[in-house]
N, C-alpha and C. Protein backbone atom coordinates (compact mmCIF):
# COMPACT_ATOMS: atom_id res chain seq x y z
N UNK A 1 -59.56 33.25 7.30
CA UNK A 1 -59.68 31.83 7.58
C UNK A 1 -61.15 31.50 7.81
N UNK A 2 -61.66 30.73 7.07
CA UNK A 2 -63.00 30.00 7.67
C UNK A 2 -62.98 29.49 8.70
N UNK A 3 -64.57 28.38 8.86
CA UNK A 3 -64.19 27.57 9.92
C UNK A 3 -65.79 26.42 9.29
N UNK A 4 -65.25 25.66 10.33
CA UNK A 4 -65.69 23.97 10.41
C UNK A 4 -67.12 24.23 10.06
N UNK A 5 -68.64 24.33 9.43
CA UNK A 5 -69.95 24.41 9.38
C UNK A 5 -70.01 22.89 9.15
N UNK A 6 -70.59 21.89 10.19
CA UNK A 6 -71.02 20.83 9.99
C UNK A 6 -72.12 20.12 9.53
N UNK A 7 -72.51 21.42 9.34
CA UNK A 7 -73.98 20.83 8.42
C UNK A 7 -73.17 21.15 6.90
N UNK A 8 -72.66 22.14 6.61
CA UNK A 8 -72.08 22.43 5.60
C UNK A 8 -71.05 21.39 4.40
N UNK A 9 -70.56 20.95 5.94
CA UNK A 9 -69.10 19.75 5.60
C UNK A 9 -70.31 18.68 5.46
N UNK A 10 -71.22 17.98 6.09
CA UNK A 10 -72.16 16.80 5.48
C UNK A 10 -72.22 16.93 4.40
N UNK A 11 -72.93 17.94 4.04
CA UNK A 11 -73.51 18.28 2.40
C UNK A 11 -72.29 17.82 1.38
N UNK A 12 -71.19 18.46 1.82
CA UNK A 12 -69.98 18.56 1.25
C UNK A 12 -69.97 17.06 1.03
N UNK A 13 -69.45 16.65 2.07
CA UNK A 13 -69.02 15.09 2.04
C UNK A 13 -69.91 13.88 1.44
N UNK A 14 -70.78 13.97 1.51
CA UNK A 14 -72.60 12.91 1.05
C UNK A 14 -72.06 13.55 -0.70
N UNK A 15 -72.10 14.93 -1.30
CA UNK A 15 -72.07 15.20 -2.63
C UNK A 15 -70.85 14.11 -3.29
N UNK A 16 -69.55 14.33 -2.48
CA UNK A 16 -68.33 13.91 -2.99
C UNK A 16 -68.04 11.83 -2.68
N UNK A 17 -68.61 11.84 -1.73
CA UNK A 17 -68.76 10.11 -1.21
C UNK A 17 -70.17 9.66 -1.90
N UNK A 18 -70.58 10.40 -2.04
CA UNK A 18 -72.28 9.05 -2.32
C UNK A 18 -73.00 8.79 -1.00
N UNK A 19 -72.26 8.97 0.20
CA UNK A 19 -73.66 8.59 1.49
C UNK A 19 -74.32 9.61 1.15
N UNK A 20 -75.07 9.08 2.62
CA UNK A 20 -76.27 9.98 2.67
C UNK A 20 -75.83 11.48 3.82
N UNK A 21 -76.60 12.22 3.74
CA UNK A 21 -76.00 13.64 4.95
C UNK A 21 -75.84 12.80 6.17
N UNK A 22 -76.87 12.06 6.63
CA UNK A 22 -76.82 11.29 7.73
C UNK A 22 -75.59 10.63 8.20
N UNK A 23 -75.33 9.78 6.89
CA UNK A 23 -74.01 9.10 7.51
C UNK A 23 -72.76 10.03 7.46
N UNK A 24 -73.14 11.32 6.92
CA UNK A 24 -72.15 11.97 7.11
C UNK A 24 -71.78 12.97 8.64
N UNK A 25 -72.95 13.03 8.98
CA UNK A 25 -73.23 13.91 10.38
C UNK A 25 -72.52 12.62 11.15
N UNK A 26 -73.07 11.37 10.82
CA UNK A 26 -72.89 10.36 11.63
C UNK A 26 -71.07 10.68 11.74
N UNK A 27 -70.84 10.23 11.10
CA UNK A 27 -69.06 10.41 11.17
C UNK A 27 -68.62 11.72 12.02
N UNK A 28 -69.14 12.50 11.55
CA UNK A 28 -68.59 13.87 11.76
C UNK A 28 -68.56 13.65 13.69
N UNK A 29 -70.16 13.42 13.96
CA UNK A 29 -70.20 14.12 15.75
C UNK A 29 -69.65 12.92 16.31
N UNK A 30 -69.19 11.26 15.61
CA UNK A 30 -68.17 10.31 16.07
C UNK A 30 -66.79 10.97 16.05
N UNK A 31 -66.60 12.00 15.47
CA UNK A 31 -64.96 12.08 14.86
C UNK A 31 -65.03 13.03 16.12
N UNK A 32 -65.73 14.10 16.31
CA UNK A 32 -65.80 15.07 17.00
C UNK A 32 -65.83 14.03 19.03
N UNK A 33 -66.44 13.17 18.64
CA UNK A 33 -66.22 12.89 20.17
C UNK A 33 -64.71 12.09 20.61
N UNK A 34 -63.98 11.50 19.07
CA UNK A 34 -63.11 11.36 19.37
C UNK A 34 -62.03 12.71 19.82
N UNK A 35 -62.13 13.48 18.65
CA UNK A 35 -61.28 14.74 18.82
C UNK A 35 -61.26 15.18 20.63
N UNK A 36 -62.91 15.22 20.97
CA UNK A 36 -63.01 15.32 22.31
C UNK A 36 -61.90 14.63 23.37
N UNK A 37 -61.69 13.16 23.23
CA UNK A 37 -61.23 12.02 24.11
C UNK A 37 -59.75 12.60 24.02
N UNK A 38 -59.34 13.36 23.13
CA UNK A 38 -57.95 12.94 23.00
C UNK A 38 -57.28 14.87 23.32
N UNK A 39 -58.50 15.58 23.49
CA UNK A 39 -58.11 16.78 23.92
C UNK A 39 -58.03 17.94 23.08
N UNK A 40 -58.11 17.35 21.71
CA UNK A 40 -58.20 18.05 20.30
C UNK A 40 -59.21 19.61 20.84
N UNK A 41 -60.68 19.56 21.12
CA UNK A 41 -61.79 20.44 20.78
C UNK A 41 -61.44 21.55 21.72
N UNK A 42 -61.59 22.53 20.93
CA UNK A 42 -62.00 24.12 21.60
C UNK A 42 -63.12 24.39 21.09
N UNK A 43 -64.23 24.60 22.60
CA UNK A 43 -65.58 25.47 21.58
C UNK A 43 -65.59 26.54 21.74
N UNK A 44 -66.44 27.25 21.11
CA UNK A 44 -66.86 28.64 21.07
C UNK A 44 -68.20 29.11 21.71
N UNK A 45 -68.78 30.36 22.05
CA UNK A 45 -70.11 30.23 22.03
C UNK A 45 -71.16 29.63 21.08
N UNK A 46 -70.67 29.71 20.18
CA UNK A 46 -71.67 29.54 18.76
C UNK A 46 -71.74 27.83 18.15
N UNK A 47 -72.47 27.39 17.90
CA UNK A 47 -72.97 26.15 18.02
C UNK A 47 -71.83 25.99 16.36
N UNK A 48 -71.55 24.65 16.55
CA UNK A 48 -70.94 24.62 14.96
C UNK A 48 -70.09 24.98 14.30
N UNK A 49 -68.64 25.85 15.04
CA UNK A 49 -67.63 26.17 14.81
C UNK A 49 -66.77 26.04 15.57
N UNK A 50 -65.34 25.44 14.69
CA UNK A 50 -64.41 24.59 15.69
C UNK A 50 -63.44 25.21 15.42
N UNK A 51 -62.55 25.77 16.25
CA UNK A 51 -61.74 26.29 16.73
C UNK A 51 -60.57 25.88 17.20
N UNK A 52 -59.07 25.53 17.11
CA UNK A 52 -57.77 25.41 17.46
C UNK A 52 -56.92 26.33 18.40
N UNK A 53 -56.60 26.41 19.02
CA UNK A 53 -56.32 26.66 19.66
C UNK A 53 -54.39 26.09 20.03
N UNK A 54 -53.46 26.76 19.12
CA UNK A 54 -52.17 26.67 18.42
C UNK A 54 -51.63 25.97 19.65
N UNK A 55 -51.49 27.02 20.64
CA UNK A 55 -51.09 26.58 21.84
C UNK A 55 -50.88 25.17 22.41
N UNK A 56 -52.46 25.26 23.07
CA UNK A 56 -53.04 23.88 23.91
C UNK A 56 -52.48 22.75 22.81
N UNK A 57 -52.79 22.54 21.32
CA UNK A 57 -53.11 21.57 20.57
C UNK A 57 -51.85 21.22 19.64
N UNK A 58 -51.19 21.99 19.60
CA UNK A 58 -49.78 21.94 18.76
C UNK A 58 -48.81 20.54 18.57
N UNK A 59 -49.17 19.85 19.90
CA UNK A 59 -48.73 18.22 19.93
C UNK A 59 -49.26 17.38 19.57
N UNK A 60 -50.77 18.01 19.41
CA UNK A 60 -51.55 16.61 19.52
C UNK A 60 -51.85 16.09 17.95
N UNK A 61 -51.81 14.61 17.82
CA UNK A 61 -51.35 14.04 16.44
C UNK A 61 -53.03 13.02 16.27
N UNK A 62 -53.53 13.76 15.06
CA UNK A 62 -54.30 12.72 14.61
C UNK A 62 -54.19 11.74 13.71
N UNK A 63 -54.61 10.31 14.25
CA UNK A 63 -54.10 8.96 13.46
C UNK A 63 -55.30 8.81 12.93
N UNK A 64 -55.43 8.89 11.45
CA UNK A 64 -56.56 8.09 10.97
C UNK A 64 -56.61 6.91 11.17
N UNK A 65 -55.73 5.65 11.51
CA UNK A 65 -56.37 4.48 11.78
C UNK A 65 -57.00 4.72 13.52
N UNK A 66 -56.21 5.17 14.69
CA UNK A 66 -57.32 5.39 15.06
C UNK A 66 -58.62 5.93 14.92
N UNK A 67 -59.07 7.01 14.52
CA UNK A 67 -60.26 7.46 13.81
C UNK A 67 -61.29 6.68 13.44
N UNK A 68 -60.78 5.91 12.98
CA UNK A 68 -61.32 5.01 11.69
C UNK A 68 -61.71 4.05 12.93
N UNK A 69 -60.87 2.78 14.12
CA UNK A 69 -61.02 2.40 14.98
C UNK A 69 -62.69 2.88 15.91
N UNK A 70 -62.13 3.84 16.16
CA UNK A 70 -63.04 4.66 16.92
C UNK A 70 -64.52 4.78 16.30
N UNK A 71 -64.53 4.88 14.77
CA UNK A 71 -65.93 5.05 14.65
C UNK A 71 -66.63 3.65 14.18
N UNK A 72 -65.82 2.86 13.63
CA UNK A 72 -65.99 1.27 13.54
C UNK A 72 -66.66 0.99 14.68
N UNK A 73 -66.04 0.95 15.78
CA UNK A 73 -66.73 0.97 17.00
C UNK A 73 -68.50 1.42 17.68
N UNK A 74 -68.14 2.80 17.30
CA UNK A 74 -69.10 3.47 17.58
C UNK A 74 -70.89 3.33 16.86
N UNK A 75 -70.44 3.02 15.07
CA UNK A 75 -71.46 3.10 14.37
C UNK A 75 -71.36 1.79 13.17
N UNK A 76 -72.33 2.03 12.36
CA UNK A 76 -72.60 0.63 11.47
C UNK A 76 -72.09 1.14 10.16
N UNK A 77 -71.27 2.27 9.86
CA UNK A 77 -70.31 2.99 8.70
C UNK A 77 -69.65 1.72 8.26
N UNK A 78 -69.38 1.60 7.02
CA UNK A 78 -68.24 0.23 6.72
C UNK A 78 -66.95 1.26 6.59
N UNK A 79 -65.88 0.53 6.32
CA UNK A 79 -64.21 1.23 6.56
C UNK A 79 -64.34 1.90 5.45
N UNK A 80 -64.56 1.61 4.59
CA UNK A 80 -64.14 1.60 2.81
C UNK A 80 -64.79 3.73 3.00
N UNK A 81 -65.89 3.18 3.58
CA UNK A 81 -67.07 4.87 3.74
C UNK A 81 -66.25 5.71 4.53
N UNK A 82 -65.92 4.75 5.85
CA UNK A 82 -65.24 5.98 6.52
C UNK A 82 -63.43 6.51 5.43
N UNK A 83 -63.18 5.68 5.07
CA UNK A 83 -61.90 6.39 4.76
C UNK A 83 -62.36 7.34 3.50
N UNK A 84 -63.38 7.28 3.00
CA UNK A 84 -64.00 8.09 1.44
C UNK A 84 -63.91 9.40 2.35
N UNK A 85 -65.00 9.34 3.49
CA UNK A 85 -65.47 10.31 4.20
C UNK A 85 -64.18 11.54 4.82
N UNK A 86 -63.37 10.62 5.14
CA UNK A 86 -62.15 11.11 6.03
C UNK A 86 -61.40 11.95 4.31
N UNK A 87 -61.48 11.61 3.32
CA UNK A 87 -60.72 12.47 2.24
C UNK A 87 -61.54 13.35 1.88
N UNK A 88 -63.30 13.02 2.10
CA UNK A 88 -63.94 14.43 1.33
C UNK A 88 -63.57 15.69 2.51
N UNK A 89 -63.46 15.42 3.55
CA UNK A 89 -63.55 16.05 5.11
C UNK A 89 -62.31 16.92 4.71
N UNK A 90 -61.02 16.66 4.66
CA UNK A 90 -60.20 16.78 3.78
C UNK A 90 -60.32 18.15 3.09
N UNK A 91 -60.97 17.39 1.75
CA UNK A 91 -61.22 18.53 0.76
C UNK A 91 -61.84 19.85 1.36
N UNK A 92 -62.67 19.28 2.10
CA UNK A 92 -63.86 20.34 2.82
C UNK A 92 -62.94 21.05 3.05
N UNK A 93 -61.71 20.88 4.54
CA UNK A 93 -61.22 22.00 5.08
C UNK A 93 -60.25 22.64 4.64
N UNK A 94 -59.50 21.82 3.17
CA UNK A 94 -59.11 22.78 2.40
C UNK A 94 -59.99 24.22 2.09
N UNK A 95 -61.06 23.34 1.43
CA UNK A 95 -61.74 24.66 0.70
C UNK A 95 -62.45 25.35 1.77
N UNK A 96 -62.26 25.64 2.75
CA UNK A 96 -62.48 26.42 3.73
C UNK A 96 -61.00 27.09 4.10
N UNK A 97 -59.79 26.62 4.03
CA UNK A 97 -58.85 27.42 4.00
C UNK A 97 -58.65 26.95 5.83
N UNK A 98 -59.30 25.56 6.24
CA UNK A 98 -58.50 25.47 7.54
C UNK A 98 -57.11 24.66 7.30
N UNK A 99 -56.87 23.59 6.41
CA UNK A 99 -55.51 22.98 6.17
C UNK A 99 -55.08 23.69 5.02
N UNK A 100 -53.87 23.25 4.73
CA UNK A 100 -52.87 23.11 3.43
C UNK A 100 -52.03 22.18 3.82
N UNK A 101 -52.13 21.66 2.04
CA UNK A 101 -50.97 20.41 2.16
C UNK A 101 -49.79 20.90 3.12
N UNK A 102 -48.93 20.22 3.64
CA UNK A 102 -47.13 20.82 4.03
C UNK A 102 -46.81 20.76 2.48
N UNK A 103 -45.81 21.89 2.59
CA UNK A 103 -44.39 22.34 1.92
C UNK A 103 -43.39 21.71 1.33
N UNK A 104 -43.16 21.11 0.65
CA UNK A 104 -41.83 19.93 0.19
C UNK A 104 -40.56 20.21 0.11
């Protein structure tokens, strides 16, 4: 299993959306302070890798319209960017092997 490199996932996301890395970091450490608020984050020692933790986190449900709420709020991103952003993010942790679609 990989894991989360957020400089990595910018690059990722800016190639596949068209922003810039910036607005992609931008999203990312907004998404991450939401993840924070709602109890989502386990860190590690190591700067930049995010971690689950099956246990603690197994309930907890992320709503992209909140998300999306939350960083509207936070920054000058338009919706249209954040929801691009929220599918390259997506792709990212596929191809890192942290999600898979569910099963049908």
């Amino acid at each position: 299993m990989g894991y989360f490199d957020i400089d990595e996932a910018a690059v990722f996301i800016a190639e596949r959306t068209g922003c810039t890395v910036e607005q992609a970091l931008t999203y990312l450490y907004v998404e991450d302070d939401y993840f924070d608020k709602i109890g989502l984050n386990v860190y590690p020692d190591e700067i930049n890798q995010f971690i689950l933790s099956e246990e603690k986190n197994s309930g907890i449900v992320v709503d992209d319209a909140e998300v999306i709420a939350f960083v509207l709020e936070r920054t000058d991103l338009a919706r249209e960017l954040i929801e691009k952003i929220i599918e390259a993010e997506f792709a990212y942790m596929e191809q890192q092997g942290l999600i898979s679609e569910p099963e049908k």
